[in-house]
N, C-alpha and C. Protein backbone atom coordinates (compact mmCIF):
# COMPACT_ATOMS: atom_id res chain seq x y z
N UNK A 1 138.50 53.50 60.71
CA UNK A 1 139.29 54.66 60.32
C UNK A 1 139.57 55.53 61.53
N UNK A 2 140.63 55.43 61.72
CA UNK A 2 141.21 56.66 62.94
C UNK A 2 141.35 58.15 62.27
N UNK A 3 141.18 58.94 62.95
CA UNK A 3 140.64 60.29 62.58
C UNK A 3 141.44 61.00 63.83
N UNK A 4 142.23 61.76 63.38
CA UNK A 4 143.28 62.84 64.33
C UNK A 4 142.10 63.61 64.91
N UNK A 5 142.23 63.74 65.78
CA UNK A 5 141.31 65.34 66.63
C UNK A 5 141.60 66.11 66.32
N UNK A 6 140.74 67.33 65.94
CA UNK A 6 140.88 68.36 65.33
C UNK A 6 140.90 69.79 66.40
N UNK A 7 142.15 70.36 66.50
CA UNK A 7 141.70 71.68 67.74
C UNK A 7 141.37 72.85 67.31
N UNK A 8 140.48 72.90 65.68
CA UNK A 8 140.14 73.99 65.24
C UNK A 8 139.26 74.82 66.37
N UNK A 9 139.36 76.01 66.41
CA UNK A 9 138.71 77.08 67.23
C UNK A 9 137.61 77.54 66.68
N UNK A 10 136.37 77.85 67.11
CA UNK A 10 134.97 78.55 66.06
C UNK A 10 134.94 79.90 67.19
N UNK A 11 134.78 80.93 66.17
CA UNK A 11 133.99 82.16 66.58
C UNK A 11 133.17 82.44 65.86
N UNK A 12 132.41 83.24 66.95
CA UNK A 12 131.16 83.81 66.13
C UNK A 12 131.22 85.42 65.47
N UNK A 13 130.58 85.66 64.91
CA UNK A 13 131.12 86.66 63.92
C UNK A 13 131.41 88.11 64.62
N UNK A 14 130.49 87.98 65.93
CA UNK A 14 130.63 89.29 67.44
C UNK A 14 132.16 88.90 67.43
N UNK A 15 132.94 88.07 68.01
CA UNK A 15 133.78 87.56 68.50
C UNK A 15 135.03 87.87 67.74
N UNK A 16 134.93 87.49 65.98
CA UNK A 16 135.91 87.77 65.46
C UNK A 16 136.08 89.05 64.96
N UNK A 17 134.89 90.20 65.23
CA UNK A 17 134.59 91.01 65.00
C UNK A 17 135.99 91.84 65.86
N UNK A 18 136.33 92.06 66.58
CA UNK A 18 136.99 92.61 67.11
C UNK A 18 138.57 92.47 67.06
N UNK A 19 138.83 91.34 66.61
CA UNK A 19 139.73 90.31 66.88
C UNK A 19 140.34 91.02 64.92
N UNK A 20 139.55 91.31 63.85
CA UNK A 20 139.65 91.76 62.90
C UNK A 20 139.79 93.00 62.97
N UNK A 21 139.85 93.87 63.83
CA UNK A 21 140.25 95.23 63.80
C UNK A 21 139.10 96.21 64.04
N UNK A 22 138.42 95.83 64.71
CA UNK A 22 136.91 95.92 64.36
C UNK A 22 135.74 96.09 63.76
N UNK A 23 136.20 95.29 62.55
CA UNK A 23 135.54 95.22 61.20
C UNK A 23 134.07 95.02 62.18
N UNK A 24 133.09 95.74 61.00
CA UNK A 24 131.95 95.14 61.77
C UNK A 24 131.13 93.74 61.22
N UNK A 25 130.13 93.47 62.26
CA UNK A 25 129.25 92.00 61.63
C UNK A 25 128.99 92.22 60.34
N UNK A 26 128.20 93.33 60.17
CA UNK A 26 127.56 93.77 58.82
C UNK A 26 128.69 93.71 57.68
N UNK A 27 129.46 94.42 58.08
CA UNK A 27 130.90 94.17 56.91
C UNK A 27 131.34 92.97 56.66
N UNK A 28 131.89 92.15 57.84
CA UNK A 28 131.54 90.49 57.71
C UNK A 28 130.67 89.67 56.84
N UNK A 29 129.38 89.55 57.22
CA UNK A 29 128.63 89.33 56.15
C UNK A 29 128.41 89.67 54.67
N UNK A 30 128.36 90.93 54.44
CA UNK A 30 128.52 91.09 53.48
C UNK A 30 129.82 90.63 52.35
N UNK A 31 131.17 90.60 53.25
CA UNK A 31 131.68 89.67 52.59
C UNK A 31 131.27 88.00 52.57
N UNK A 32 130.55 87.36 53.01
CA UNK A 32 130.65 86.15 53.40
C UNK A 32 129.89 85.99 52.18
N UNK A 33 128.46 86.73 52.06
CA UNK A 33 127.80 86.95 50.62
C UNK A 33 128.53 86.63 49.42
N UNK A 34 129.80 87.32 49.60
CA UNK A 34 130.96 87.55 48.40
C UNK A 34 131.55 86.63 48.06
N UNK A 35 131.63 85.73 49.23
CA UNK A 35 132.32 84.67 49.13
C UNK A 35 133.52 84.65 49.30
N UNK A 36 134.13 86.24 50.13
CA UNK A 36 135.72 86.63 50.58
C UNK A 36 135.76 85.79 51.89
N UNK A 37 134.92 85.12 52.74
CA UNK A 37 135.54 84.81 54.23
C UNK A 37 134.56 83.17 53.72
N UNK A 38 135.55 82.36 54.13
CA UNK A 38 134.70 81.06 54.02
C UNK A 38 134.76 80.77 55.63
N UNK A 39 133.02 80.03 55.83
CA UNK A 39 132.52 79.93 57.13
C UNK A 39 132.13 78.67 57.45
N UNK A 40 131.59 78.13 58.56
CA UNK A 40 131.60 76.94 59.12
C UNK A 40 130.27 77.04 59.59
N UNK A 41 129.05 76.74 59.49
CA UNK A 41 127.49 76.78 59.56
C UNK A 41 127.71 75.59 60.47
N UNK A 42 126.98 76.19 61.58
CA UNK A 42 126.36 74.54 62.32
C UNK A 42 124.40 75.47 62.39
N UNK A 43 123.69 74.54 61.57
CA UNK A 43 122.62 75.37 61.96
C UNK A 43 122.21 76.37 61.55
N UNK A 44 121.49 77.28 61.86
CA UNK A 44 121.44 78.75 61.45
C UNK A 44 122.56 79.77 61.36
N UNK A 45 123.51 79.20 62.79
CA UNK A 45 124.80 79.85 63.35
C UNK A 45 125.77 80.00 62.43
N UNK A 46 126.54 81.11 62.15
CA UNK A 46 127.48 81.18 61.08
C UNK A 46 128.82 81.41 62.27
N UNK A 47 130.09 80.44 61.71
CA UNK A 47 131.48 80.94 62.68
C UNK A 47 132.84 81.30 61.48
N UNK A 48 133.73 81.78 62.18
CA UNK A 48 134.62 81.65 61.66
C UNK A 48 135.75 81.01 62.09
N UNK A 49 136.54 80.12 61.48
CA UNK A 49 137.36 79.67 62.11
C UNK A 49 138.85 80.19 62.30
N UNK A 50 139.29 79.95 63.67
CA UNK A 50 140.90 80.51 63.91
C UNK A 50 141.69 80.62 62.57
N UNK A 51 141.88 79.76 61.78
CA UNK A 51 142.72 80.00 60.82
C UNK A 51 142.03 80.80 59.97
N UNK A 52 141.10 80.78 59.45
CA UNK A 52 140.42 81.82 58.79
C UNK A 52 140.44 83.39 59.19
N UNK A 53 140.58 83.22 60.56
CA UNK A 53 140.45 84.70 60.76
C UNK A 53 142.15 84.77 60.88
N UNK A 54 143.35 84.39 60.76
CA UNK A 54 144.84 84.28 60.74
C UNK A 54 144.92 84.84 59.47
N UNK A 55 144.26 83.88 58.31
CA UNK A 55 143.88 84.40 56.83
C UNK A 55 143.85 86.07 56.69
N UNK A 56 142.65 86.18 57.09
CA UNK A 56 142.17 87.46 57.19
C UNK A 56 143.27 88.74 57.28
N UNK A 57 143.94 88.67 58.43
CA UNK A 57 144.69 89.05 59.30
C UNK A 57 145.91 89.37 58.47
N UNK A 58 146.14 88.11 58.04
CA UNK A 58 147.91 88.62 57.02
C UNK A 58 147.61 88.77 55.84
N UNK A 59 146.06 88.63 55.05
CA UNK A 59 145.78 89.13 53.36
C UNK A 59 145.23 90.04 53.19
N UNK A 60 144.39 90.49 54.47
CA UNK A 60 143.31 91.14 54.24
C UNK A 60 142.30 90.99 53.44
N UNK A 61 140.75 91.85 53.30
CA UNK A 61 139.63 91.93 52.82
C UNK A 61 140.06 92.52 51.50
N UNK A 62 139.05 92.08 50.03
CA UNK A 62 138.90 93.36 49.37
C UNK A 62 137.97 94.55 49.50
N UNK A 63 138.46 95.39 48.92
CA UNK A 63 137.28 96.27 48.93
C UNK A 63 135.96 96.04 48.51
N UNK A 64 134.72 96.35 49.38
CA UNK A 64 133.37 96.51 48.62
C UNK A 64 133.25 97.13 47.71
N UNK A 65 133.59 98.55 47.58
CA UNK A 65 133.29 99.35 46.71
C UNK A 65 133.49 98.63 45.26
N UNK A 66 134.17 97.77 45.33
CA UNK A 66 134.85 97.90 43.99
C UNK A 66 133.98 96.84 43.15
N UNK A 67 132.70 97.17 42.67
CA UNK A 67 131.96 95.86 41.98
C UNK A 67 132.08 96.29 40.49
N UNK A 68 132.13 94.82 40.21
CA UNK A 68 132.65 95.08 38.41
C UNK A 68 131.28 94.18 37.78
C-alpha cells in the first residue's frame, strides 16, 4: 500500500497559543476537555494541528460560560 506523505504541521499548545490570538494554554485545554479543539497526542504531549488551528481561526471557540 502506497501512502501519500502527509505535510501536516504539529504545534504545541505554547505555540498555537499565540497564533490564536492569544488565547491562553489554560483556555485551550479546557476546551480540549470539551471536546471544542480536536488534538493529536503523541505520548503525554498534546498538539494541535495546522488545520485545526485554520479551523479555529475562521469558526471560532464557544463560549465557556455557557454550560447547560
Amino acid at each position: 500500500m502506497d501512502r501519500e506523505p502527509t505535510s501536516t504541521k504539529l504545534h504545541s499548545l505554547t505555540d498555537a497559543s499565540p497564533e490564536l490570538g492569544g488565547t491562553s494554554v489554560w483556555t485551550l485545554r479546557k476546551h480540549i476537555a470539551q471536546g471544542n479543539i480536536r488534538v493529536t497526542k503523541l505520548g503525554r504531549r498534546v498538539f494541535l494541528t495546522s488545520e485545526e488551528i485554520a479551523r479555529i481561526k475562521l469558526e471560532g471557540l464557544p463560549s465557556l460560560r455557557s454550560r447547560k
